[in-house]
Protein backbone atom coordinates (compact mmCIF):
# COMPACT_ATOMS: atom_id res chain seq x y z
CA UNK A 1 -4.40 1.81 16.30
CA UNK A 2 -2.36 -1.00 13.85
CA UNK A 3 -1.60 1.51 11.50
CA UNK A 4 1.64 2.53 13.75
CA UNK A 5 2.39 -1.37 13.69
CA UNK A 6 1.77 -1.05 9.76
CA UNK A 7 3.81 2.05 9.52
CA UNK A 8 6.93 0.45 11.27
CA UNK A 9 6.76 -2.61 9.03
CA UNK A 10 6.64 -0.56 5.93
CA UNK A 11 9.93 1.44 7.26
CA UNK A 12 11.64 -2.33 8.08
CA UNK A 13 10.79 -3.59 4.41
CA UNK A 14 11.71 -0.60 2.20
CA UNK A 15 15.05 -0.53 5.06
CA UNK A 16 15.81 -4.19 3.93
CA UNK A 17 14.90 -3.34 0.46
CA UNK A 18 17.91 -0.30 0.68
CA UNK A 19 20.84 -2.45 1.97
CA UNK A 20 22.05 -2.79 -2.38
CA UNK A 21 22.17 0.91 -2.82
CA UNK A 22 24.32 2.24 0.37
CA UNK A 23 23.18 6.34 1.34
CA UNK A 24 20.09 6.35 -0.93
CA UNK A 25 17.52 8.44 0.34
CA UNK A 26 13.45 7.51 0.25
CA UNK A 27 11.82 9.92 -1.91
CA UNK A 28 8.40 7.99 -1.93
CA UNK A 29 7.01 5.15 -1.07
CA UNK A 30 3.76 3.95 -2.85
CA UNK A 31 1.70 1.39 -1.12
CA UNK A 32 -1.16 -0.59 -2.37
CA UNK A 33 -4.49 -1.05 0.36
CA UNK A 34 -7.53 -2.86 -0.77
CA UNK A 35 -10.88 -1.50 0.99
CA UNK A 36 -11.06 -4.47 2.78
CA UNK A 37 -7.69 -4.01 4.98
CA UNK A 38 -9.69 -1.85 7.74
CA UNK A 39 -6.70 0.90 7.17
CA UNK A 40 -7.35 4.47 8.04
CA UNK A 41 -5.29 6.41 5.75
CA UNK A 42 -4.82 9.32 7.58
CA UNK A 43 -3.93 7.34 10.46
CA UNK A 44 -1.47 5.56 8.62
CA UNK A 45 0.14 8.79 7.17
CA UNK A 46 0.36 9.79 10.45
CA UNK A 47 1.93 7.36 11.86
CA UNK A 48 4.23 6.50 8.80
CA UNK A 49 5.91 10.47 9.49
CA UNK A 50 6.38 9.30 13.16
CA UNK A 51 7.65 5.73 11.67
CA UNK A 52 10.19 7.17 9.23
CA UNK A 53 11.98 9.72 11.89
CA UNK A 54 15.89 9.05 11.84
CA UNK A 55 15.70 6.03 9.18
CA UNK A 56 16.63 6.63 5.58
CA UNK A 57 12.80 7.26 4.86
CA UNK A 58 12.89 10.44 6.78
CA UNK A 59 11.14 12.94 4.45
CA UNK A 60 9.53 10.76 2.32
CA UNK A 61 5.86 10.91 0.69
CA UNK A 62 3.81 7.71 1.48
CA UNK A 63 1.23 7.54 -1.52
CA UNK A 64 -1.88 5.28 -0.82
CA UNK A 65 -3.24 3.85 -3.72
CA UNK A 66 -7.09 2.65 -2.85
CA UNK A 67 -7.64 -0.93 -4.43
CA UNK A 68 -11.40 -1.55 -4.62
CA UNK A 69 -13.09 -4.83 -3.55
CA UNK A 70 -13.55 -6.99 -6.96
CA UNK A 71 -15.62 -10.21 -7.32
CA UNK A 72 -16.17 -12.73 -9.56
CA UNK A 73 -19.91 -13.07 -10.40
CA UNK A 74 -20.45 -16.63 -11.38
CA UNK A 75 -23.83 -15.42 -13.10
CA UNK A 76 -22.28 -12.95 -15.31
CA UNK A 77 -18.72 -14.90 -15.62
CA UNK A 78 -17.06 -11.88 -14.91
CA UNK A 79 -15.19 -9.56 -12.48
CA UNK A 80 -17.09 -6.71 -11.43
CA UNK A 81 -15.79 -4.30 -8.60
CA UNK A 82 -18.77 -3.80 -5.66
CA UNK A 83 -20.11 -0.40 -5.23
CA UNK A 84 -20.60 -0.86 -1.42
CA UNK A 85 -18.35 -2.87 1.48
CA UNK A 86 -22.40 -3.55 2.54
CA UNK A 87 -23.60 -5.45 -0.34
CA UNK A 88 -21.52 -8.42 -1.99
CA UNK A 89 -23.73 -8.64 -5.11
CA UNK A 90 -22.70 -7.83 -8.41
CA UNK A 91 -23.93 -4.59 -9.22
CA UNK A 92 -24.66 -6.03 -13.34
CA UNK A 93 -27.37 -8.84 -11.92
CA UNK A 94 -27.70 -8.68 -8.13
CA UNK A 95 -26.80 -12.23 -7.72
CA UNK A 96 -24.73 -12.54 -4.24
CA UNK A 97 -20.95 -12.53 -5.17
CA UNK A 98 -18.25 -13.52 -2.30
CA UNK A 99 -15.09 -15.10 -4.60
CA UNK A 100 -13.47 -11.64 -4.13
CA UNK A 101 -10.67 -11.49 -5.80
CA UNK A 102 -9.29 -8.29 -5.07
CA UNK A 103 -9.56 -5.88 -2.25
CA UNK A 104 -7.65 -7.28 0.73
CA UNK A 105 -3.93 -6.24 -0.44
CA UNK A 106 -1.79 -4.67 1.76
CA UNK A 107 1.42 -4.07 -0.32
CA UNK A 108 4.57 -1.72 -1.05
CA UNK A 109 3.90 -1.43 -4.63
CA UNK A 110 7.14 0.83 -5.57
CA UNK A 111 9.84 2.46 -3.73
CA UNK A 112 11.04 5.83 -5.67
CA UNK A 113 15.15 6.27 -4.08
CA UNK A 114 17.44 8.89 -4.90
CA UNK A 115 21.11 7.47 -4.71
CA UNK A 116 23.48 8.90 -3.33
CA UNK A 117 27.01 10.73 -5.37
CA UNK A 118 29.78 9.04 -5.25
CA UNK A 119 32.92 11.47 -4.38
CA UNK A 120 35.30 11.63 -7.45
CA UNK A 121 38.26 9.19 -7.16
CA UNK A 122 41.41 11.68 -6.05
């Protein structure tokens, strides 16, 4: 299971990402996976609640957003996203298609903080 590995890098990288805004607490964390990563999402949500115990991401929602697997078709000199991870052809002419372009990503596409009130100077 990688996801928990996954799920622990996420918390180190939005953790890294929180050192310019001291006591800010992770509201959400939205996280980009192409089909091709070989993530299961409900392992990974599972493991990102374990990941986040006693770290400022405690609480937070981890929102997956699917990326599909896109290719360039040379025949129809476009991108065209596959129906199927078991057939690279373009779905417009059939021709085999394997300059994929997107579909691997593994990202942290946007980090959603709530910062923390300042006391009022006495």
């Amino acid at each position: 299971m990688h996801e928990l590995s996954i799920a622990a890098e996420i918390v180190d990288c939005v953790t890294e990402s929180l050192a310019a805004y001291p006591n800010a607490r992770v509201l959400e964390v939205r996280l980009k996976i192409g089909a091709l990563a070989a993530i299961v999402e409900e392992s990974l949500q599972f493991c990102y609640s374990l990941a986040t115990e006693g770290t400022p991401l405690a609480g937070s929602k981890l929102v997956v957003l699917n990326v599909p697997i896109t290719v360039d078709c040379t025949t129809c000199r476009r991108e065209v996203a596959l129906d199927s991870l078991q057939s690279f052809r373009c779905p417009g002419c059939g021709q085999p298609a394997g300059d994929v372009r997107r579909g691997r990503e593994l990202e942290v596409e946007a980090i959603e903080i709530e910062e923390a009130e300042e006391a009022p100077a006495p």
